[in-house]
Protein backbone atom coordinates (compact mmCIF):
# COMPACT_ATOMS: atom_id res chain seq x y z
CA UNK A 1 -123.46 121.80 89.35
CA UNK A 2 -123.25 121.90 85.62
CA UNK A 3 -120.69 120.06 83.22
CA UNK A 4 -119.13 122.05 81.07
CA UNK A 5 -116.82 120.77 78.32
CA UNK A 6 -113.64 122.64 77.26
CA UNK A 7 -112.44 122.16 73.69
CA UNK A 8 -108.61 122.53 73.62
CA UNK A 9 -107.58 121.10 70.34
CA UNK A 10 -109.89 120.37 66.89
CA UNK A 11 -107.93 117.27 65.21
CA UNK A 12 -109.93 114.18 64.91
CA UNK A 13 -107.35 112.13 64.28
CA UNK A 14 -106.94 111.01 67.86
CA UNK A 15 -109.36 112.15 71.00
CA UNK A 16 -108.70 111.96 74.35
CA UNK A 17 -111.45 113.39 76.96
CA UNK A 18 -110.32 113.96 80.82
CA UNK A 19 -111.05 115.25 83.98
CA UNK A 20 -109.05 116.17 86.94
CA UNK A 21 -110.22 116.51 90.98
CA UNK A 22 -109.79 115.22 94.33
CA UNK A 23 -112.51 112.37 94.54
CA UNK A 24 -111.66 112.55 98.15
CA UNK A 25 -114.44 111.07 98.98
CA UNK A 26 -116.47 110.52 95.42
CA UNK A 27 -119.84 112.11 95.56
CA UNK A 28 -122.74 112.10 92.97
CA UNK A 29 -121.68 114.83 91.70
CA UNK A 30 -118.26 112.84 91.04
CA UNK A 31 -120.49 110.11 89.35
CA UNK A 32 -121.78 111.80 86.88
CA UNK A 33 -118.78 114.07 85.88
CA UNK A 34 -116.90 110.14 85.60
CA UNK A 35 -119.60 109.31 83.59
CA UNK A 36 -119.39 112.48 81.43
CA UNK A 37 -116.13 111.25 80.51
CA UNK A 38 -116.68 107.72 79.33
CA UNK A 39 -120.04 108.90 77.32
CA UNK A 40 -117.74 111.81 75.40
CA UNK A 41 -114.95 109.46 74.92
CA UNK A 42 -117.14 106.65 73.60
CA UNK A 43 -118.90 109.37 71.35
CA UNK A 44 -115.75 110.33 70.07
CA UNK A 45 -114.48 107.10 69.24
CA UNK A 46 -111.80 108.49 72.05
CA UNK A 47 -110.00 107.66 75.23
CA UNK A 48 -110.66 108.64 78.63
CA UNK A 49 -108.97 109.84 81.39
CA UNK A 50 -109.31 110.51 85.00
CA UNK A 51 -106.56 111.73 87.31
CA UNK A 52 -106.70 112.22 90.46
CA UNK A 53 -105.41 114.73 92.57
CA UNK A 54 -103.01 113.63 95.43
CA UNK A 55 -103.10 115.92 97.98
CA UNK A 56 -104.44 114.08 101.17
CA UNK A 57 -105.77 115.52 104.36
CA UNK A 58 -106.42 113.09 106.88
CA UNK A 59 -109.64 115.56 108.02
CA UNK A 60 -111.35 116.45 104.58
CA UNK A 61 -109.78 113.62 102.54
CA UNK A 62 -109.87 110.23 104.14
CA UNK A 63 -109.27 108.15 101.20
CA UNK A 64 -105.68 107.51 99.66
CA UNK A 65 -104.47 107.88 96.22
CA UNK A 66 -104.76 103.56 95.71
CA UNK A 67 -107.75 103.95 97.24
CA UNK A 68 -109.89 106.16 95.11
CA UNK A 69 -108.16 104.76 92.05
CA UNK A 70 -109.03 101.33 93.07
CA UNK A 71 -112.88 102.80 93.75
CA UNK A 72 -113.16 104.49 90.50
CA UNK A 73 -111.60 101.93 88.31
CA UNK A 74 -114.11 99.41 89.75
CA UNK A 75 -116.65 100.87 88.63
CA UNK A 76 -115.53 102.65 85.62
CA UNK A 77 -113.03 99.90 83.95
CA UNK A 78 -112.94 101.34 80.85
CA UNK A 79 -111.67 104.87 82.23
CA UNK A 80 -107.53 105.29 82.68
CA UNK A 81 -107.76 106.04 86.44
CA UNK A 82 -105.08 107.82 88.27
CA UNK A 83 -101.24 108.04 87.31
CA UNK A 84 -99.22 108.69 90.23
CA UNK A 85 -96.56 110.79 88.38
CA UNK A 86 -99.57 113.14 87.42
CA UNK A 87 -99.75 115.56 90.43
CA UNK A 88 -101.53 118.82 88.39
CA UNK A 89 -103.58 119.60 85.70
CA UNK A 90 -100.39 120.85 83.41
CA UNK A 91 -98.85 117.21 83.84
CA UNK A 92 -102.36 115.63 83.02
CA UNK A 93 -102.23 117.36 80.01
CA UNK A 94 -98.28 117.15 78.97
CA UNK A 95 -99.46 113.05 79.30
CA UNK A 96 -101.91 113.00 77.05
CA UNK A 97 -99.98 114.79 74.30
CA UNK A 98 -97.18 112.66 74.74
CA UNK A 99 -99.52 109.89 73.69
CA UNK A 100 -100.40 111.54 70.42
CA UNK A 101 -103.71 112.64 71.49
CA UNK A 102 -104.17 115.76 69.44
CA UNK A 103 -107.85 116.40 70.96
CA UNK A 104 -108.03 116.80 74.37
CA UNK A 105 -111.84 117.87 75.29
CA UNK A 106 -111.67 118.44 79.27
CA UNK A 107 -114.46 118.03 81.74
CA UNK A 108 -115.36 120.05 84.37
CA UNK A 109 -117.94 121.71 86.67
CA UNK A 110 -119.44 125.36 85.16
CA UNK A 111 -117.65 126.45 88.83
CA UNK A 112 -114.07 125.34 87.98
CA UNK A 113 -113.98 126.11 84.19
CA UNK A 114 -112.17 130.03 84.77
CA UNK A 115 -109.67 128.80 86.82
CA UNK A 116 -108.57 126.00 84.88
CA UNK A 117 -109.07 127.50 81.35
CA UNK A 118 -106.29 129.88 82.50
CA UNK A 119 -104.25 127.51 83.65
CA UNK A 120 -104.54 125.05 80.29
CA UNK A 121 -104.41 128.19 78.19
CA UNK A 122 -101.04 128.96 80.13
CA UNK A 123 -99.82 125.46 79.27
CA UNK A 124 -100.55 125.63 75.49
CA UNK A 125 -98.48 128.99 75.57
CA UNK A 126 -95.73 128.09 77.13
CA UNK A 127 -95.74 124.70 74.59
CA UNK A 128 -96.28 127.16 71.42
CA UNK A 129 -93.39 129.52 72.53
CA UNK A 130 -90.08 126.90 71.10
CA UNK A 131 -87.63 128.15 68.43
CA UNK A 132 -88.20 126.30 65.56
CA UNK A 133 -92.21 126.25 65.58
CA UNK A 134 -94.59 128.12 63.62
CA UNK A 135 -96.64 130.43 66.33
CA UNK A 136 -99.36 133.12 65.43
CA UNK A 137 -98.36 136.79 66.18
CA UNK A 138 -100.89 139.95 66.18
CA UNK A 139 -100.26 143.05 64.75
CA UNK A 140 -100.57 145.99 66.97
CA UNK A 141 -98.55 148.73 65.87
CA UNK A 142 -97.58 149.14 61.88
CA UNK A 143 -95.06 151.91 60.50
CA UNK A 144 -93.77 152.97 57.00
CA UNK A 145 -91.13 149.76 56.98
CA UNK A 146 -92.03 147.50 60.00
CA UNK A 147 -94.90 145.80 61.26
CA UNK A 148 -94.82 144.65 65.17
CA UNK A 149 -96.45 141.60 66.70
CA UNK A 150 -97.97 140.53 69.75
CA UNK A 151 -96.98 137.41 70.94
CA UNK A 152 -97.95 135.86 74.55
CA UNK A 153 -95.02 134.66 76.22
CA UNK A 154 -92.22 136.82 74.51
CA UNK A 155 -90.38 139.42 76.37
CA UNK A 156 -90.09 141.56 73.08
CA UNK A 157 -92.21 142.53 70.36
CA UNK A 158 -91.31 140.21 67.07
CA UNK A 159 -90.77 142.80 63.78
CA UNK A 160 -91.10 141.76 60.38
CA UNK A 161 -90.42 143.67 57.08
CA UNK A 162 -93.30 145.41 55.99
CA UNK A 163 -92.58 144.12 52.55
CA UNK A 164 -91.62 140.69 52.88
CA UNK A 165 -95.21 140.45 53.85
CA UNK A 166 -96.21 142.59 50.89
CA UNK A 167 -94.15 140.21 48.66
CA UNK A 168 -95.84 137.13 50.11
CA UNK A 169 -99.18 138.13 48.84
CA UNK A 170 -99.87 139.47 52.46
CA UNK A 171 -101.01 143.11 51.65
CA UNK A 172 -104.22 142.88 52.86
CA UNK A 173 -103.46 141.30 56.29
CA UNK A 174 -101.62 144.24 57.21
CA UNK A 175 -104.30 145.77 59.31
CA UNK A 176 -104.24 146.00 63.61
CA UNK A 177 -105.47 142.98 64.76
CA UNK A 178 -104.83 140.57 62.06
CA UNK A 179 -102.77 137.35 63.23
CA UNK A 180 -99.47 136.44 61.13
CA UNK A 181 -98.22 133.61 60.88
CA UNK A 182 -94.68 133.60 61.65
CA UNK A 183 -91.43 130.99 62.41
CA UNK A 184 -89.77 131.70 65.61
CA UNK A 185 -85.75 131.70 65.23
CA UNK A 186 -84.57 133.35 68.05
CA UNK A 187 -86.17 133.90 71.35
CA UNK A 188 -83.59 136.19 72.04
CA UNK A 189 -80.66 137.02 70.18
CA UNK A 190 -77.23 138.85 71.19
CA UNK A 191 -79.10 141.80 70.81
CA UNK A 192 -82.04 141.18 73.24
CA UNK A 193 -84.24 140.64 70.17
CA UNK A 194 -86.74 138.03 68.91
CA UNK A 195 -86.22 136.81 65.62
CA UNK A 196 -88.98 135.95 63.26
CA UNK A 197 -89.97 135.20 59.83
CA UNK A 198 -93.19 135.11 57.55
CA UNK A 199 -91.81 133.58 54.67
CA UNK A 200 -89.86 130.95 56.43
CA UNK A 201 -93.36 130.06 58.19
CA UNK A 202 -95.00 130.04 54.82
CA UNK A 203 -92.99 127.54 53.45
CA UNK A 204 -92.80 124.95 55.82
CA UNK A 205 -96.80 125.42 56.06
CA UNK A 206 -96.79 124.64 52.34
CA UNK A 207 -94.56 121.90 52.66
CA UNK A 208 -97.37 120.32 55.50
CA UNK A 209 -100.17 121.07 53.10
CA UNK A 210 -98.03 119.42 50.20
CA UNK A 211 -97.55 116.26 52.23
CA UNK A 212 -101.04 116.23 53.63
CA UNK A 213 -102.11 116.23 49.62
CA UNK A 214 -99.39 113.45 48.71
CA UNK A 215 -100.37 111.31 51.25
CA UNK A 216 -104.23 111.82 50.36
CA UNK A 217 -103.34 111.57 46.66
CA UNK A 218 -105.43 115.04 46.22
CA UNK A 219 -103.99 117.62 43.65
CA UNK A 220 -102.98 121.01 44.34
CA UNK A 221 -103.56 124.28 42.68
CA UNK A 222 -100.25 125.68 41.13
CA UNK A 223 -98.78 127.82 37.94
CA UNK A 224 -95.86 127.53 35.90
CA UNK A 225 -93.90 130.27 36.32
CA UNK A 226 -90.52 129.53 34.75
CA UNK A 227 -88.58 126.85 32.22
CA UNK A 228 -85.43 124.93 33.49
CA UNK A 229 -83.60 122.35 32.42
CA UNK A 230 -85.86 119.57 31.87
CA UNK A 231 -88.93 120.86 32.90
CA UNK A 232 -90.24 123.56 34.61
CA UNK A 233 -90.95 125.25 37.81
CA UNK A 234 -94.16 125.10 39.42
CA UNK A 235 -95.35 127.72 42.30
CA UNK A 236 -97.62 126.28 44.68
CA UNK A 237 -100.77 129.16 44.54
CA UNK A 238 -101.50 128.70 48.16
CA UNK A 239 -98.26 128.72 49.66
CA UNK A 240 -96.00 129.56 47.03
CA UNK A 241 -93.90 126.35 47.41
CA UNK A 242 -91.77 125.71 44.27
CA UNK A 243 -92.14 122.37 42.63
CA UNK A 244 -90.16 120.41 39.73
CA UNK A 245 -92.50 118.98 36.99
CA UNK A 246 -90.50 117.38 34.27
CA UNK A 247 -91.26 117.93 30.91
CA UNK A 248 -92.32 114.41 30.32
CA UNK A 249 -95.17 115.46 32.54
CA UNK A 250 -96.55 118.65 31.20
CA UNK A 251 -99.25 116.92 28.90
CA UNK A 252 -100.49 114.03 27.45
CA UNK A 253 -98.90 114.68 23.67
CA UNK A 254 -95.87 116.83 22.89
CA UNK A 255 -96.39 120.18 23.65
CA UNK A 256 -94.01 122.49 21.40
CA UNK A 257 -94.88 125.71 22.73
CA UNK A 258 -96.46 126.29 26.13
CA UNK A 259 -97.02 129.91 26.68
CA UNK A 260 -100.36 129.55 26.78
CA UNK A 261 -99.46 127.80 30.14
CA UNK A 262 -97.53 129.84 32.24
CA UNK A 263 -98.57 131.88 34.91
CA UNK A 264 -102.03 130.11 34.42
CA UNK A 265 -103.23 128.61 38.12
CA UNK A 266 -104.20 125.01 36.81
CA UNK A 267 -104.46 121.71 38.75
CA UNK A 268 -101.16 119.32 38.90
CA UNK A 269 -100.52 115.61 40.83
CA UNK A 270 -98.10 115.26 43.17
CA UNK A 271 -95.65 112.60 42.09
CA UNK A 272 -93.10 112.54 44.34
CA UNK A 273 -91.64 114.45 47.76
CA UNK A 274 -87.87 114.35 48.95
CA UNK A 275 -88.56 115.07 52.60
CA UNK A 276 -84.56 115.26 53.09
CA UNK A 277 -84.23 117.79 50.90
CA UNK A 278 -87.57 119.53 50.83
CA UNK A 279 -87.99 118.66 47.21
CA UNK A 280 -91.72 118.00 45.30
CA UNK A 281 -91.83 116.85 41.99
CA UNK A 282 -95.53 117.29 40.21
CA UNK A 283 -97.68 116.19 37.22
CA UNK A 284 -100.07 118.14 35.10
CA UNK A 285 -100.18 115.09 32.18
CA UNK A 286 -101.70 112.64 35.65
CA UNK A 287 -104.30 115.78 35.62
CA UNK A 288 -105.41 115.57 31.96
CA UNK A 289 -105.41 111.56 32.11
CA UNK A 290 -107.38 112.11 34.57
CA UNK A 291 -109.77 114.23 33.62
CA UNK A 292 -110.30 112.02 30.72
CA UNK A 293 -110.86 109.21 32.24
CA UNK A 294 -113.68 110.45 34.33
CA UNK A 295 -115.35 112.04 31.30
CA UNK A 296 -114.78 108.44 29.67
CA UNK A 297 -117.01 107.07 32.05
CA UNK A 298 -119.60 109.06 32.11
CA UNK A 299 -119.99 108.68 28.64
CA UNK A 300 -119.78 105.01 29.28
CA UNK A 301 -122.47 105.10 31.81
CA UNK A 302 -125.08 106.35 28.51
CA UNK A 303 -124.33 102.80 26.96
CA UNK A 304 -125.70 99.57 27.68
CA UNK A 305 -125.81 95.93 25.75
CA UNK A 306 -128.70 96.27 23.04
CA UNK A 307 -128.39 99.51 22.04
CA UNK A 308 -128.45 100.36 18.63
CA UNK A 309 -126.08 102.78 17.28
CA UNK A 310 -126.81 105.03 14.35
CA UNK A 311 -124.25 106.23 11.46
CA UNK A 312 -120.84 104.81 13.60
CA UNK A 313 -117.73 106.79 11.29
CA UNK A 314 -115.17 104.55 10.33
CA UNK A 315 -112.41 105.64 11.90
CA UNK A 316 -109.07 103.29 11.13
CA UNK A 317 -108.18 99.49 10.77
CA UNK A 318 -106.04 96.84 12.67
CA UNK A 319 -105.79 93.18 11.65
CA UNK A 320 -108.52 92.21 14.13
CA UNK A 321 -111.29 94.31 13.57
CA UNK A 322 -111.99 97.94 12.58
CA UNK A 323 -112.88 101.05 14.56
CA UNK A 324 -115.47 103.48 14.64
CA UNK A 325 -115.81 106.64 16.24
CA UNK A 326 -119.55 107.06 17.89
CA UNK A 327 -121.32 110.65 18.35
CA UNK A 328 -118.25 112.37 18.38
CA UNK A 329 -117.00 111.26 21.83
CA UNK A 330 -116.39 107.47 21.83
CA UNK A 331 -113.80 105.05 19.67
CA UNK A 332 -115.31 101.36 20.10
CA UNK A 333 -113.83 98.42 17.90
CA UNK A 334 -116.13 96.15 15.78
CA UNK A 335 -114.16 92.92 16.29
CA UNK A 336 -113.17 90.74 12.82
CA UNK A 337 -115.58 88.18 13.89
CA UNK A 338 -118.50 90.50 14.51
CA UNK A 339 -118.06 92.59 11.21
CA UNK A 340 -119.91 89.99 9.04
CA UNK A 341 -121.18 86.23 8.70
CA UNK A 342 -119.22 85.97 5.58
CA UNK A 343 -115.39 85.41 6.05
CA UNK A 344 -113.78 88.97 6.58
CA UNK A 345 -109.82 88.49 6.12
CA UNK A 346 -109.25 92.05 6.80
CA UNK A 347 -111.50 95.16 7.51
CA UNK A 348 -110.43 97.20 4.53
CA UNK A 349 -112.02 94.00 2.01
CA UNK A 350 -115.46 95.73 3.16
CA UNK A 351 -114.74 99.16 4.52
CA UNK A 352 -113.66 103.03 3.78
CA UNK A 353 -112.38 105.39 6.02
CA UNK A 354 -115.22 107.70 6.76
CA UNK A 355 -118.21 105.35 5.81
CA UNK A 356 -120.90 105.39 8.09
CA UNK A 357 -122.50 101.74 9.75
CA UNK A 358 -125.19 101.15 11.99
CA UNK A 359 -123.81 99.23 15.50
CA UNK A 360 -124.78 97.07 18.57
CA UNK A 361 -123.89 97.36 21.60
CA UNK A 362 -122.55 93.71 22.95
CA UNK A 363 -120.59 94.77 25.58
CA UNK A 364 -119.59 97.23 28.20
CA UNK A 365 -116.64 97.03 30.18
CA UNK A 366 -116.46 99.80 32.70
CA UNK A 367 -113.57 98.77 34.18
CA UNK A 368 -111.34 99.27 31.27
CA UNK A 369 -114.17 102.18 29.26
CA UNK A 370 -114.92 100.29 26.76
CA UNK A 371 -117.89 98.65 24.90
CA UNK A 372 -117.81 96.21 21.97
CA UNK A 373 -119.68 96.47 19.39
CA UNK A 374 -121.18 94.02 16.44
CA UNK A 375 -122.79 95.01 12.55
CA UNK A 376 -123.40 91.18 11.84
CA UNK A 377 -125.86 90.50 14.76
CA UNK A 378 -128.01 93.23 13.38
CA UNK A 379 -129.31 91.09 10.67
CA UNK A 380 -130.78 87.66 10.72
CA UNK A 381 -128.38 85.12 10.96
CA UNK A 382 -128.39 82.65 7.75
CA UNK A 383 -127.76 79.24 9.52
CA UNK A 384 -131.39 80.38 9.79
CA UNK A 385 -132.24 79.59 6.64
CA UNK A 386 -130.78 76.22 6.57
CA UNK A 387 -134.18 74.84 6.73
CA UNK A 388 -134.68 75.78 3.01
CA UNK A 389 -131.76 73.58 1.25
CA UNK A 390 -132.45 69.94 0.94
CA UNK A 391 -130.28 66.79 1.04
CA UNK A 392 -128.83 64.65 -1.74
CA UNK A 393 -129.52 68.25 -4.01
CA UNK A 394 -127.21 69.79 -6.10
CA UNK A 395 -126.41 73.30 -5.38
CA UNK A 396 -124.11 76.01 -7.08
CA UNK A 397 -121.78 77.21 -4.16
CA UNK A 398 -118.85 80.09 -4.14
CA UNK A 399 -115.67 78.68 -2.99
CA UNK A 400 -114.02 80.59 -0.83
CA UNK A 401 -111.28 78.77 0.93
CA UNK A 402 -109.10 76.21 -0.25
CA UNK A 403 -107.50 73.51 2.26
CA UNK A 404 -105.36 71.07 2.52
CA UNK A 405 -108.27 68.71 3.81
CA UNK A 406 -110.60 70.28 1.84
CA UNK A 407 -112.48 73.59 0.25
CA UNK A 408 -115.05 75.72 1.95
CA UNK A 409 -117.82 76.79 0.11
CA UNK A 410 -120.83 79.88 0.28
CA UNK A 411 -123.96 78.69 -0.56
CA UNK A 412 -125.25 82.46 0.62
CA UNK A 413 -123.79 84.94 2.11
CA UNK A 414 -122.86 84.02 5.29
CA UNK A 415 -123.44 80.44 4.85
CA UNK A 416 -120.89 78.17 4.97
CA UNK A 417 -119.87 74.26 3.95
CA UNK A 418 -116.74 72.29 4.13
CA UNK A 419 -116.18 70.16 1.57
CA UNK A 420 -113.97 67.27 2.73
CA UNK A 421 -111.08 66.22 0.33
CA UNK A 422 -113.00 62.82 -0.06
CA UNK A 423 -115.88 64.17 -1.11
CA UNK A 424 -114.84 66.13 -3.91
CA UNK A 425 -113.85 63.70 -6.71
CA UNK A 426 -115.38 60.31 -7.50
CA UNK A 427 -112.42 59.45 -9.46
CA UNK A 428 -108.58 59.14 -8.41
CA UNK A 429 -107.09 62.55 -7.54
CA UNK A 430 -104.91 64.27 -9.87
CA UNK A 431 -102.44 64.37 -6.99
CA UNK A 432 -101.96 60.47 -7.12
């Protein structure tokens, strides 16, 4: 006999694999069907299952229900053996989904798979057919104004407005054969009717797909479509869910015009969802910060410490430094300290907007996207040159700083002395 594996439900999130028979008594062929289960479960990062059947003959099946659950869960401890409230394959099943499993893989032998394929398949149709839940419907017969679906398990065919679907963007699924998918309302109504609807369906799909993104912090594809009061309205392109974004999130700067933006299908964040009240409120300013941000640090990525930077523009000034914009795509700031060996007070003592520098790299934060840069280091430093000034020699100096404790003095650029208040006069002050 060969194993065969029936694949009811695709959902990774949670896998349960199971098998169902009489193990009355267990056979080799029992073994390895058991240990089917435990190898697909472990695979699957899953649980297994075995139930057992509990129909006992004292003639063909000797063993009872404790029994072969006791047997099998001997040697098979990591299994869930036997549940005596599961008597069928349909309760095995109900079980499992009422654990959350939302794969069930089923084993069986390559003899048994027909008969209980129907009888699983039967299950899962008689789950799908609830009012209130979203169920598939194929069209077999289309008129001038109505379509008509096929739906397993309804007494009646479902009809929908030919163009509700036409409105929904539908057009081309209106072919025999293709599967809509539709809400179920009404089994049956006072009329004897089932009541369905497309665009009811389509909604609450988007709404899924819209919490599936919010709660995976991916953005979704949408266009502006209308102005309201602080803001706009956003149509979800997939679904055509209608979202709020507020005007302080259309872009990064004030925007005073933004034709250019509606009706254009454009990437936007999801912000915020009112499940109470069905209500989504997105960003396409989180989009274009975004964007930049990753473009930031790629261009980060072309910089490391040591590099030499040609023809830097000056760009603007702050107290502490000055800062220069680098091939067109980067602002970096040239710290006060780093702009010079001689004492800088403020950038604009030794710069003009729009004058061109040479720059090294001394820093690269990737983290925040941003490198620091120095003009002084790229010449020799003078404390160098110390060596060439002798002691107990007189030298002419360029006072630069005046103290209360004393002056400090240039004897070259860059260069500097302090010249205590003691050591300045060899006669009385002319403060005493």
């Amino acid at each position: 006999m060969h194993l065969r594996e029936l694949f009811l439900r695709e959902d990774d999130r949670s896998t349960a694999v199971f098998a169902f028979g009489r193990f009355n008594p267990p056979t080799i062929g029992h073994q390895k069907l058991l240990s089917k289960v435990l190898d697909m479960a472990q695979g699957l990062n899953g649980k297994g299952y075995i139930f057992l059947s509990q129909k006992q003959n004292n003639k063909t099946d000797p063993l009872t229900f404790k029994e072969k659950q006791d047997y099998i869960q001997m040697f098979y401890p990591n299994l869930a053996v036997g549940d005596p409230a599961v008597k069928t394959i349909v309760q095995a099943l109900q079980k499992i989904q009422a654990e959350g499993r939302t794969r069930i893989v089923m084993i069986a032998g390559s003899d048994r798979v027909k008969e209980f394929e129907k009888l699983l398949n039967s299950q899962l149709s008689k789950v799908r057919i609830e009012e209130g839940k979203i169920i598939e419907g194929k069209i077999n017969k289309i008129t001038e104004k109505f379509v008509f679906l096929f739906i397993e398990g309804l007494k009646s065919e479902p009809v929908l407005d030919i163009n509700e679907l036409k409105s929904m963007g539908l057009s081309e699924k209106i072919k025999i054969g293709e599967t809509i998918s539709v809400l179920l309302e009404k089994i049956e109504d006072k009329n004897g009717e089932v009541l369905v609807s497309a665009s009811k369906a389509q909604k609450i799909k988007g709404w899924d797909k819209l919490v599936e993104a919010y709660e995976k912090n991916e953005p979704i594809m949408g266009k502006i479509t209308s102005k309201c009061k602080g803001g706009c309205i956003v149509e979800h392109i997939d679904t055509g869910s209608l979202m709020f974004l507020p005007g302080s999130q259309i872009s990064d700067k004030p925007l005073k015009d933004i034709s250019h933006l509606m009706n254009e299908p454009q990437k936007f964040a999801l912000i915020k969802l009112d499940k109470i009240r069905g209500n989504a409120c997105v960003s396409r300013r989180e989009i274009i910060s975004s964007f930049k941000k990753e473009d930031k640090a790629k261009i980060i990525e072309k910089y490391k410490e040591g590099d030499i930077i040609k023809n830097a523009v000056v760009k603007g000034y702050s107290s502490f430094g000055c800062f220069f914009n680098v091939n067109n795509e980067l602002d970096c700031l040239v710290h006060l300290q780093e702009i010079s060996y001689s004492r800088v007070n403020h950038p604009e003592e030794v710069f003009n907007i729009g004058d061109k520098h040479d720059l090294l790299v001394i820093s690269v934060d990737k983290e925040k996207l941003q490198i620091g840069c120095s003009i002084k280091q790229l010449s020799p430093d003078p404390f160098e040159k110390i060596s060439n000034y002798e002691l107990n020699k007189k030298y002419k100096v360029k006072v630069i700083k005046i103290m209360d404790f004393g002056v400090f003095a240039e004897l070259e650029p860059g260069l500097t002395s302090l010249l205590h208040t003691c050591l300045l006069y060899t006669s009385p002050s002319p403060r005493d």
